[in-house]
Protein backbone atom coordinates (compact mmCIF):
# COMPACT_ATOMS: atom_id res chain seq x y z
CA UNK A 1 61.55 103.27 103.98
CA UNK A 2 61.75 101.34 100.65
CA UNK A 3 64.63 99.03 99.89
CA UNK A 4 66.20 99.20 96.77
CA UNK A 5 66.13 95.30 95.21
CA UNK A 6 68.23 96.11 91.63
CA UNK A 7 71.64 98.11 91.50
CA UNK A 8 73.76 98.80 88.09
CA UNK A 9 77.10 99.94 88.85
CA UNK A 10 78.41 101.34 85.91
CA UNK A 11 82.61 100.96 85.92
CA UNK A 12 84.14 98.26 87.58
CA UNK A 13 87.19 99.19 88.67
CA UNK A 14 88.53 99.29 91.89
CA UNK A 15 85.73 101.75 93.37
CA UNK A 16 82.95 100.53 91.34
CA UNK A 17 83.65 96.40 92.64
CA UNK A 18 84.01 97.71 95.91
CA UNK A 19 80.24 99.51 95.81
CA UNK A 20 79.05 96.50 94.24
CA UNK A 21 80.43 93.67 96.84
CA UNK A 22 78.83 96.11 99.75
CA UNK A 23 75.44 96.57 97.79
CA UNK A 24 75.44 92.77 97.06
CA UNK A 25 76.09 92.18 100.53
CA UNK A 26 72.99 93.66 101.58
CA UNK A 27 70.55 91.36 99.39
CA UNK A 28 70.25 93.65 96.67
CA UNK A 29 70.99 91.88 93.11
CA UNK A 30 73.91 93.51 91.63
CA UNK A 31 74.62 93.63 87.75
CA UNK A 32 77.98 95.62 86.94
CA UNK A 33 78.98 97.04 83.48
CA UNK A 34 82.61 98.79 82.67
CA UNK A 35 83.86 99.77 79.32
CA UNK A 36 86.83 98.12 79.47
CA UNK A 37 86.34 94.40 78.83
CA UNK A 38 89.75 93.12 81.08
CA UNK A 39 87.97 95.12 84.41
CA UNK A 40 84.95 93.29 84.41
CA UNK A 41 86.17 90.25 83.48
CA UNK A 42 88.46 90.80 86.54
CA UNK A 43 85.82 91.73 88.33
CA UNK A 44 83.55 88.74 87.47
CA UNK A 45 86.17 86.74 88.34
CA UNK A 46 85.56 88.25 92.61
CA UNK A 47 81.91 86.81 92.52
CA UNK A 48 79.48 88.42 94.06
CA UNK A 49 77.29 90.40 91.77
CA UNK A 50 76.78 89.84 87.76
CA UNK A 51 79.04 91.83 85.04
CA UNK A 52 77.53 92.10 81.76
CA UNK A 53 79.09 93.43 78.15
CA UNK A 54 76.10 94.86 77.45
CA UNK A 55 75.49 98.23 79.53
CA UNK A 56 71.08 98.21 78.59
CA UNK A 57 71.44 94.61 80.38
CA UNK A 58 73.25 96.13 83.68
CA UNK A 59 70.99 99.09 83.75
CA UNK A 60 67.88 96.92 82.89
CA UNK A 61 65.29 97.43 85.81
CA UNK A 62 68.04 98.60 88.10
CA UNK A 63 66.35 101.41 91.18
CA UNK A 64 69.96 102.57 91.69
CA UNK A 65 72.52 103.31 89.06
CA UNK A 66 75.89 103.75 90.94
CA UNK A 67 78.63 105.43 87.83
CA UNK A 68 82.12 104.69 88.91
CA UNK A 69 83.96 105.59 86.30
CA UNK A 70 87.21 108.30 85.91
CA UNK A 71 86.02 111.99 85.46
CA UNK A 72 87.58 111.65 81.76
CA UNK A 73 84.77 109.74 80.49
CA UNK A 74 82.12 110.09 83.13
CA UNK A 75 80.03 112.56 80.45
CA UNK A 76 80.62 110.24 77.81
CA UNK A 77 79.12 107.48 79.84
CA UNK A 78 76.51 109.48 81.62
CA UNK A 79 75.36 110.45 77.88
CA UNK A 80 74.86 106.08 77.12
CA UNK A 81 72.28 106.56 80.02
């Protein structure tokens, strides 16, 4: 079985963090992304993984893109991918 090294999580709100602290826990390298600039700076602020403003930098070489995000804008986000 092959590991997965690189994660994105794309929204970082309360479900998204929560994937990326457990991922991050594992060894893999984390980078999350969320629309909404107060989230990941909140989310930054919990260590852990990376959060980037730019979503091409989170999804950058990633294995595993986790999408977190409410159902509203989910196809609006899966679209950016």
């Amino acid at each position: 079985m092959t590991s997965v090294e690189r994660v994105a999580v794309v929204g970082t709100g309360l479900i998204g963090t929560s994937i990326a602290l457990a991922t991050a826990r594992t060894g893999a390298t984390v980078t999350g992304w969320d629309a909404d600039a107060s989230v990941a700076a909140r989310a930054a602020t919990l260590g852990g993984f990376e959060v980037t403003d730019q979503i091409d930098d989170a999804l950058a070489g990633a294995q595993l893109i986790v999408v977190a995000t409410p159902m509203k804008v989910a196809g609006d986000v899966l679209t950016e991918l």
